[in-house]
C-alpha atoms as a PDB file:
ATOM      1  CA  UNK A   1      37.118 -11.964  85.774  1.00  0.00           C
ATOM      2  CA  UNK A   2      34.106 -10.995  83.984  1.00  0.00           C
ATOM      3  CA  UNK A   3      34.464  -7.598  85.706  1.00  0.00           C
ATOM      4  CA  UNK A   4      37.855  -6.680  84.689  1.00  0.00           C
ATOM      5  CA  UNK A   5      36.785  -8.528  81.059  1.00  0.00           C
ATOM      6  CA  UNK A   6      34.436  -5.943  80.925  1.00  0.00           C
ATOM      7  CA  UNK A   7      36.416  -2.881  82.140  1.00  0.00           C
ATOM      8  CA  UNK A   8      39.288  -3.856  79.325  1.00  0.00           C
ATOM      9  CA  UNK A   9      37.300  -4.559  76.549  1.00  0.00           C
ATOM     10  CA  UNK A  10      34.228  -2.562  77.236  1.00  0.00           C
ATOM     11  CA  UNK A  11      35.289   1.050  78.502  1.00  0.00           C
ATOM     12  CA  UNK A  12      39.244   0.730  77.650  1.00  0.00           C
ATOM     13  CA  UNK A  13      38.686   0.791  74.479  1.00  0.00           C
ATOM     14  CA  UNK A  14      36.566   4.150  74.865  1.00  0.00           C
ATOM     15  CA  UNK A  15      38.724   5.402  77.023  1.00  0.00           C
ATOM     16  CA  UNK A  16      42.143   5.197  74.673  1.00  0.00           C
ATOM     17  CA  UNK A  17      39.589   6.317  71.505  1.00  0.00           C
ATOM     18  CA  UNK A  18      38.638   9.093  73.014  1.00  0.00           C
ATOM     19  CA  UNK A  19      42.170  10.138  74.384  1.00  0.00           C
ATOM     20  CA  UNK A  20      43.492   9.481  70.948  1.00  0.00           C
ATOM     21  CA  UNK A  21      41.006  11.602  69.122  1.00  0.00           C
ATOM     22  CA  UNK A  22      40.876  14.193  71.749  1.00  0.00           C
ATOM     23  CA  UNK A  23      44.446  14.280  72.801  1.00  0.00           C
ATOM     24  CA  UNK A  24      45.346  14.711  68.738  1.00  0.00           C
ATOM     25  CA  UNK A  25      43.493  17.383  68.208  1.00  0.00           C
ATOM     26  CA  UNK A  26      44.667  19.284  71.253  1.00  0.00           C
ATOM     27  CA  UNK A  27      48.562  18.761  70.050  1.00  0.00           C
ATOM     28  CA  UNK A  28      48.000  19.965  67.354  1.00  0.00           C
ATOM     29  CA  UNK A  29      46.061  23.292  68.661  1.00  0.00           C
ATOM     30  CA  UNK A  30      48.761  24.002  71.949  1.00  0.00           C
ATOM     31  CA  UNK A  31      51.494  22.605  70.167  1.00  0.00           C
ATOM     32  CA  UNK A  32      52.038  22.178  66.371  1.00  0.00           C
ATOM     33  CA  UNK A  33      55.569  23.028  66.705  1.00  0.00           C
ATOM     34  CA  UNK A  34      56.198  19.141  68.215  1.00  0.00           C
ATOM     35  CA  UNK A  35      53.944  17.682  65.178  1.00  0.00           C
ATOM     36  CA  UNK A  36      56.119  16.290  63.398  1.00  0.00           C
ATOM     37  CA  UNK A  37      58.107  12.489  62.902  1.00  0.00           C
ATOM     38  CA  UNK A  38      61.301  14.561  64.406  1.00  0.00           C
ATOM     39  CA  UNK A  39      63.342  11.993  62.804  1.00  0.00           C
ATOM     40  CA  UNK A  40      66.896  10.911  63.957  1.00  0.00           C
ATOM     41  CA  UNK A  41      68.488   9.733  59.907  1.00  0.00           C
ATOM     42  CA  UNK A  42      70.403  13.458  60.007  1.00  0.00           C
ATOM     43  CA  UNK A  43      72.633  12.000  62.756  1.00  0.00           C
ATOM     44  CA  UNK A  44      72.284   8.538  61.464  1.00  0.00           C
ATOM     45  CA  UNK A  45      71.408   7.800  57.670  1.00  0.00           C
ATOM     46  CA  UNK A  46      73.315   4.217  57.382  1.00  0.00           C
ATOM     47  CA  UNK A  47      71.455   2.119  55.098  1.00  0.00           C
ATOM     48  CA  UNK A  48      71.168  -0.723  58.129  1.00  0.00           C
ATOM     49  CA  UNK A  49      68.697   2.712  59.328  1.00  0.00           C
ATOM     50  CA  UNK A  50      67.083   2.838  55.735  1.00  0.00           C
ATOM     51  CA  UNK A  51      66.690  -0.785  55.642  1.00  0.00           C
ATOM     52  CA  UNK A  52      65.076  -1.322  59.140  1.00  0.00           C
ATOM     53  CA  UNK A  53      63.170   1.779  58.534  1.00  0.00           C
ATOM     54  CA  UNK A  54      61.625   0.960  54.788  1.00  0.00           C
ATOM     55  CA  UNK A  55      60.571  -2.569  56.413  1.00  0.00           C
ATOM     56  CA  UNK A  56      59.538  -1.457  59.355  1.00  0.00           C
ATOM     57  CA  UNK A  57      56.824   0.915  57.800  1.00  0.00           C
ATOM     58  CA  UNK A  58      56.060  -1.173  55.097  1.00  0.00           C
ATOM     59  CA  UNK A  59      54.935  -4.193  57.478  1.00  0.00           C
ATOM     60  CA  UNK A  60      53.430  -1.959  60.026  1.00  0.00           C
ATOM     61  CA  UNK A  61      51.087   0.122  57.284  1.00  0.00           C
ATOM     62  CA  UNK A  62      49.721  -3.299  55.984  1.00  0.00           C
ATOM     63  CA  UNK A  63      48.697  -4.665  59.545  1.00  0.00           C
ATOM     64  CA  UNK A  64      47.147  -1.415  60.279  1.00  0.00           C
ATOM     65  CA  UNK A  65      45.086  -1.706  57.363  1.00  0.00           C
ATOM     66  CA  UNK A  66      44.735  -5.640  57.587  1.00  0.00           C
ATOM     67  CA  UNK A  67      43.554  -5.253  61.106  1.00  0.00           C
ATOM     68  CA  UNK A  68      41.296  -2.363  60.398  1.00  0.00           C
ATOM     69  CA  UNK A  69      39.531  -4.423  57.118  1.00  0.00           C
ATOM     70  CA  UNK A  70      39.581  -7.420  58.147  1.00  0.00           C
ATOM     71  CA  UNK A  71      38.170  -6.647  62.012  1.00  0.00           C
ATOM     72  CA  UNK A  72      35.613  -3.864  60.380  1.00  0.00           C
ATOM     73  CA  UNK A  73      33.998  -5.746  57.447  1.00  0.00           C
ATOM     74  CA  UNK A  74      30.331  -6.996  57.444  1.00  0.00           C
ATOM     75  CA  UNK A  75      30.361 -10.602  57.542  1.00  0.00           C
ATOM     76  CA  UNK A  76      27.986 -10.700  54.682  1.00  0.00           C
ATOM     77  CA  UNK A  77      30.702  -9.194  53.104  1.00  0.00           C
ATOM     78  CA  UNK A  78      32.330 -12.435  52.855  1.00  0.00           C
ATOM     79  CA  UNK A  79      30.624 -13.823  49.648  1.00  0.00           C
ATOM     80  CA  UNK A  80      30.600 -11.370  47.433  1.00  0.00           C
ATOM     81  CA  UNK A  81      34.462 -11.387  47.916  1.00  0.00           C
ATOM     82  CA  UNK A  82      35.358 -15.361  47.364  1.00  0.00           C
ATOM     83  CA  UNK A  83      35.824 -15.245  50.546  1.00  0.00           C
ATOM     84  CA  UNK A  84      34.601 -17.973  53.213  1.00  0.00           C
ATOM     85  CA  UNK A  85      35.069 -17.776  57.178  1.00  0.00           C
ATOM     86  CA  UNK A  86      37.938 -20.491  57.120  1.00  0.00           C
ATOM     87  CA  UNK A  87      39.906 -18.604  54.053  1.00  0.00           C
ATOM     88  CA  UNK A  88      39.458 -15.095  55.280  1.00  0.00           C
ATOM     89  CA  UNK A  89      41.252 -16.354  58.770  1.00  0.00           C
ATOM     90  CA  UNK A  90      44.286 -18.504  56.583  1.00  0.00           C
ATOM     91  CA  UNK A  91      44.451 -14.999  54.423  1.00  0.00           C
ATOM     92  CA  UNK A  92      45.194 -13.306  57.749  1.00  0.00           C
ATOM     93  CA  UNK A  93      47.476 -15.601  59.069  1.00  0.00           C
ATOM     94  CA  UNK A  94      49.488 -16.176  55.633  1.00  0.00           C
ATOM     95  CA  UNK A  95      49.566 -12.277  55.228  1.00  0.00           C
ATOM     96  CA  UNK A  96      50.025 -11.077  58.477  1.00  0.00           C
ATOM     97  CA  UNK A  97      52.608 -13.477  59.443  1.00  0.00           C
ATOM     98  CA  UNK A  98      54.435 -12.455  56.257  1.00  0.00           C
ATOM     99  CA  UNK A  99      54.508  -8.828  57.235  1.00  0.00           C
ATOM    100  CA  UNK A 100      54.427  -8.827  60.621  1.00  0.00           C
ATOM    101  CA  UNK A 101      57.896 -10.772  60.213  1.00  0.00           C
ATOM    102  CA  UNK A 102      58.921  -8.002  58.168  1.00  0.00           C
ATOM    103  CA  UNK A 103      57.895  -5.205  60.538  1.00  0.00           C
ATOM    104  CA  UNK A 104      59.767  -7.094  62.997  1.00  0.00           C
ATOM    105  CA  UNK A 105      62.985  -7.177  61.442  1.00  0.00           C
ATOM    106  CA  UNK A 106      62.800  -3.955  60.792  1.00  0.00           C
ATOM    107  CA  UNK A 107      61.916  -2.891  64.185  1.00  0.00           C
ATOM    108  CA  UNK A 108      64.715  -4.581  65.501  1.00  0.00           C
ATOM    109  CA  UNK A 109      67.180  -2.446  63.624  1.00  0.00           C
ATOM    110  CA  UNK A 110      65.458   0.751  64.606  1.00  0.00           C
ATOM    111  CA  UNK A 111      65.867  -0.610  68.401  1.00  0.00           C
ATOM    112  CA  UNK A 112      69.204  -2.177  68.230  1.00  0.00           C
ATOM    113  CA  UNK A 113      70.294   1.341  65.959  1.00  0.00           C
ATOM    114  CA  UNK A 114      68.546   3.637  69.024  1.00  0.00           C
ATOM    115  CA  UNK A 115      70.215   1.841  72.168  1.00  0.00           C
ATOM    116  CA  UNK A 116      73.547   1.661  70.554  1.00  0.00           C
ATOM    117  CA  UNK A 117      74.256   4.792  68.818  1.00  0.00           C
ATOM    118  CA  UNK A 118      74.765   7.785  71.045  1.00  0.00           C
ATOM    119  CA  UNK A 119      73.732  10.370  68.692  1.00  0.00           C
ATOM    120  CA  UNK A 120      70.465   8.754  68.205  1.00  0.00           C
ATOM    121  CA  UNK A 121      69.343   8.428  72.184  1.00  0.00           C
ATOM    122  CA  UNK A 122      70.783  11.524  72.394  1.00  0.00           C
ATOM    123  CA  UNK A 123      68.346  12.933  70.117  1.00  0.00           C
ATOM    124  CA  UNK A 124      65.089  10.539  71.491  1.00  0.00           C
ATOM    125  CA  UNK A 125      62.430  11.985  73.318  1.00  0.00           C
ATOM    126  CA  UNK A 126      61.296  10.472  76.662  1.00  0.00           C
ATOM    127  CA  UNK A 127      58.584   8.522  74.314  1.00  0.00           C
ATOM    128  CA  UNK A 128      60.469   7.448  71.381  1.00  0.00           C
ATOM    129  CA  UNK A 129      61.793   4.390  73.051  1.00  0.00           C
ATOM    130  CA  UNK A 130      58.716   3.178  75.154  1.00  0.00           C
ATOM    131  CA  UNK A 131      56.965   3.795  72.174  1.00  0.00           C
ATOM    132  CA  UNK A 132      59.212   1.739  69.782  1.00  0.00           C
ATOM    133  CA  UNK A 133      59.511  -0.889  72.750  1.00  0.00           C
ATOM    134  CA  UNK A 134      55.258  -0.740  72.764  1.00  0.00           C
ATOM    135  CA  UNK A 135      54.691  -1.511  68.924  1.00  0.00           C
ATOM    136  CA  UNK A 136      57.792  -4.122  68.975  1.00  0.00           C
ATOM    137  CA  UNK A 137      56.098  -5.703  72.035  1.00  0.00           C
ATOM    138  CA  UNK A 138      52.908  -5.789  69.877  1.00  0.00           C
ATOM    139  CA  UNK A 139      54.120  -7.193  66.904  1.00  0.00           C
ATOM    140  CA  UNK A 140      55.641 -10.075  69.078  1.00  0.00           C
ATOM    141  CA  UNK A 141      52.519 -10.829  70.707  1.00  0.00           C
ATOM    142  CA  UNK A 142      50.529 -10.469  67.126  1.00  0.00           C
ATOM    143  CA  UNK A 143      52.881 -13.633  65.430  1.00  0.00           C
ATOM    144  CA  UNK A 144      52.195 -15.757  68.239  1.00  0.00           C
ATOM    145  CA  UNK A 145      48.496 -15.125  68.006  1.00  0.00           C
ATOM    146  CA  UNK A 146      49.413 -16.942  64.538  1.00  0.00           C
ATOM    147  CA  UNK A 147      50.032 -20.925  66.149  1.00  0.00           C
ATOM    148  CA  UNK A 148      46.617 -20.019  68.496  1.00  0.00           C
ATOM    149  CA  UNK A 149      44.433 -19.219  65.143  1.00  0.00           C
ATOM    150  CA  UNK A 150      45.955 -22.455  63.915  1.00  0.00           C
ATOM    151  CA  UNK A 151      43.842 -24.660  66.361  1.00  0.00           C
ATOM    152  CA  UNK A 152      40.614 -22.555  65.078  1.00  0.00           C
ATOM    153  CA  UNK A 153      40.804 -22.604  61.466  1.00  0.00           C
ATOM    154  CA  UNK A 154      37.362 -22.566  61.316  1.00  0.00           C
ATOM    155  CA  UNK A 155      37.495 -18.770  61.914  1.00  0.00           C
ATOM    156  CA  UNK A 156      35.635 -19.248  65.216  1.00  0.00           C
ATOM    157  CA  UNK A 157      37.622 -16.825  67.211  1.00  0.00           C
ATOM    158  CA  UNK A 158      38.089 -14.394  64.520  1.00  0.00           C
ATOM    159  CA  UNK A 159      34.818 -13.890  64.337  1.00  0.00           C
ATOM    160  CA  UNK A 160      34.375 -13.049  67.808  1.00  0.00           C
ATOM    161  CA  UNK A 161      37.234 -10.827  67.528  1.00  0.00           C
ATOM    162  CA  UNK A 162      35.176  -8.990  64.943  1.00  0.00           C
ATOM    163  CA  UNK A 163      32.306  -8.911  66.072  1.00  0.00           C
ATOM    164  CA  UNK A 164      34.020  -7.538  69.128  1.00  0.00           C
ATOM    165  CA  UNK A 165      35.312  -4.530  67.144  1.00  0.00           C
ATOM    166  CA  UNK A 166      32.421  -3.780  65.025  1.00  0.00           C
ATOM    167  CA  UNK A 167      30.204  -3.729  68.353  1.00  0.00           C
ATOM    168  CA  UNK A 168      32.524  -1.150  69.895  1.00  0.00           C
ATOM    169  CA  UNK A 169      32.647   0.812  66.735  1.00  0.00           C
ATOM    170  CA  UNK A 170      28.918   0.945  66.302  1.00  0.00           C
ATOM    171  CA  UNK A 171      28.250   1.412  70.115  1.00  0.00           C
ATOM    172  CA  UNK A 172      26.364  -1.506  70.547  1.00  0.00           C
ATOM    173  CA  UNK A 173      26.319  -3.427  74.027  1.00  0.00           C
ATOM    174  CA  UNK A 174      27.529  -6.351  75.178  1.00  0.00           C
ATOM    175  CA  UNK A 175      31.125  -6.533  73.052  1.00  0.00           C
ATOM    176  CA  UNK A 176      32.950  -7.521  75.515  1.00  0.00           C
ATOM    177  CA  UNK A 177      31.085 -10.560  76.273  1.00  0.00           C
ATOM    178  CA  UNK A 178      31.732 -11.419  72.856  1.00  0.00           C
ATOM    179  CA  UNK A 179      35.501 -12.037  73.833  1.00  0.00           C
ATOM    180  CA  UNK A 180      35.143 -13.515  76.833  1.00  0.00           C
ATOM    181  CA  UNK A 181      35.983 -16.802  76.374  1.00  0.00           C
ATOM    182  CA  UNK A 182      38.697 -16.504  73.688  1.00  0.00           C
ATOM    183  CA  UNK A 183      42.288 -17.160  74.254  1.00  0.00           C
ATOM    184  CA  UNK A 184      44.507 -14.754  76.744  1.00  0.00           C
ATOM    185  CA  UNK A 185      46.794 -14.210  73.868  1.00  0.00           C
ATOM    186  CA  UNK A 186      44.452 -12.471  71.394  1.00  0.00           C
ATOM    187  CA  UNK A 187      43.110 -10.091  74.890  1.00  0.00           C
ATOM    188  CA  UNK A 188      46.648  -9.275  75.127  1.00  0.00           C
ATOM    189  CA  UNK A 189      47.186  -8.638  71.739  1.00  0.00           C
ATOM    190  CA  UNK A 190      43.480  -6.106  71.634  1.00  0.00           C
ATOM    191  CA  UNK A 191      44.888  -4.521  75.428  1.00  0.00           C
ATOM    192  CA  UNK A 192      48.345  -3.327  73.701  1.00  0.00           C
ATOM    193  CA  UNK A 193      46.998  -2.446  70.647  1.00  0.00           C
ATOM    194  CA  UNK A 194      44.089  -0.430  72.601  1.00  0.00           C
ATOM    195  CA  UNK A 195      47.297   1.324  74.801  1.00  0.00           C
ATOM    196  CA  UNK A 196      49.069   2.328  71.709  1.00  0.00           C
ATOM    197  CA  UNK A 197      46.238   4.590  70.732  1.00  0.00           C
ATOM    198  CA  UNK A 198      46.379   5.795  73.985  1.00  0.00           C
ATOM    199  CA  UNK A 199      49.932   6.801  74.365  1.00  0.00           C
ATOM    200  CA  UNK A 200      49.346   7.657  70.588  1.00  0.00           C
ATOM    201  CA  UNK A 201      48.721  11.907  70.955  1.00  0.00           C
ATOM    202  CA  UNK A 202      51.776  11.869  73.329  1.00  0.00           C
ATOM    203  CA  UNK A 203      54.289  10.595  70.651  1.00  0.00           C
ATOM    204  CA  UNK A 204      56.096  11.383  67.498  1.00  0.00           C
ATOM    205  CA  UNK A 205      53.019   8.459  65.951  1.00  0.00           C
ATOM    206  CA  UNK A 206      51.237  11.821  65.155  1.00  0.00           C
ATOM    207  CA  UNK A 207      52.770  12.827  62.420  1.00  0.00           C
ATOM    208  CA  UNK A 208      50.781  10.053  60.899  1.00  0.00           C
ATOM    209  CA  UNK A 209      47.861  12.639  60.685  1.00  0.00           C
ATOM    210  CA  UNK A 210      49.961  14.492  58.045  1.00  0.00           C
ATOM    211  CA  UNK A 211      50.438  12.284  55.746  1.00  0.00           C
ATOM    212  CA  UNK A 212      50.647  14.214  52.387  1.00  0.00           C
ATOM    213  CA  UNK A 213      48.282  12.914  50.582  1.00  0.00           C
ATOM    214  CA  UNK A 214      47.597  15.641  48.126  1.00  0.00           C
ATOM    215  CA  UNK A 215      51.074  15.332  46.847  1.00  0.00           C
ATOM    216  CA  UNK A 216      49.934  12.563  44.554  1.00  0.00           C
ATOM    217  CA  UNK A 217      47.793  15.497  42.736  1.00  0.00           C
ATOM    218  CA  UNK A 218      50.081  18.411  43.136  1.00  0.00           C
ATOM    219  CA  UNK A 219      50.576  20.510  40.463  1.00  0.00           C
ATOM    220  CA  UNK A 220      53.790  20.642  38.990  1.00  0.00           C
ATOM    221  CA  UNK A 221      56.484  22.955  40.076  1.00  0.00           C
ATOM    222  CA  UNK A 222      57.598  25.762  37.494  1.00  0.00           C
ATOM    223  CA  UNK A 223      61.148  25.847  37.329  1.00  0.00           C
ATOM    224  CA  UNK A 224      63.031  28.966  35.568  1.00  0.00           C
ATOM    225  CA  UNK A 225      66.420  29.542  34.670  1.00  0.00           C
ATOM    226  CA  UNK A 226      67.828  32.942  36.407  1.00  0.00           C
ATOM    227  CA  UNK A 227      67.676  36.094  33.703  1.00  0.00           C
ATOM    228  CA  UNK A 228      70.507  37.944  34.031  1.00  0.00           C
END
């Protein structure tokens, strides 16, 4: 046990970074013609689609940046925001329960919406459904972490979590030790987030590189009536 701990939360994780990095930047370079969301709402633009898809992204962009914040920051950290051990994990579990239930609405319209309609699978790629089937599958697993978090509300296990990440991040040894003893379904929860970065290069998810950022300080567009 302490092997494979060690082999899933000690190289895994360098393993899918690396891939996801790499394997980005190589799509883009042999094949920038595929970069892009290639989405389906020409054959499909129902508003059950817009729906599903507007909460889908919504509660999927805030546990990306929940996760990433909340896993990341220093634990001395913690003071200077009001925040103590025991309210940072309730915060989590209030917030992330909130939107994971609305990414998971939403992802079951975009499931239910690309089994059923015929247009729609016939437009998927061979990774837009394992893909969709992957994050659902994670977002599951992530609200029942919620009821396990409620017999630590101390934080305990949180903080291993973090210090978990923040070890890997910095390259420091021993981080999966950290996690060793901690409950299978926050492991299963890191292993399927860890496997979505992986599969990440090898799916329409990179289109999440081009997100326009600048458009929020683009000029304005000079519009003239036709002469003549």
């Amino acid at each position: 046990m302490e092997f494979l701990n060690n082999l899933l939360f000690g190289y895994y994780p360098y393993v899918a970074g690396t891939v996801f990095l790499a394997g980005s930047l190589v799509r883009f370079d042999v094949s920038q013609y595929t970069w892009k969301t290639n989405s389906s709402q020409i054959v499909d633009s129902s508003g059950r689609f817009r729906l599903g898809n507007n909460l889908f992204h919504i509660g999927v962009i805030f546990l990306f940046f929940g996760h990433l914040i909340g896993l990341l920051m220093p634990h001395s950290w913690y003071p200077y925001l009001g925040l103590t051990v025991g309210g940072k994990q309730l915060l989590a579990m209030i917030s992330g329960g909130l939107f994971g239930v609305l990414a998971l609405v939403g992802g079951a319209i975009l499931l239910h919406r690309r089994f059923t309609n015929p247009r729609v699978r016939a437009q998927s790629s061979q990774m837009d459904i394992p893909i969709l089937v992957l994050l659902y599958a994670q977002l599951v697993v992530g609200l029942l972490t919620i009821p396990f978090s409620a017999q630590h509300l101390d934080g305990s296990e949180m903080m291993l979590l973090s210090e978990w990440a923040q070890r890997i991040v910095t390259f420091r040894p021993d981080a999966a030790a950290q996690i060793a003893n901690v409950s299978w379904v926050f492991k299963l929860h890191l292993f399927l987030g860890l496997t979505i970065f992986l599969l990440f290069p090898f799916t329409r998810l990179v289109h999440i590189w081009s997100v326009p950022y600048a458009y929020m300080w683009r000029n304005y567009q000079v519009v003239r009536q036709r002469q003549g």
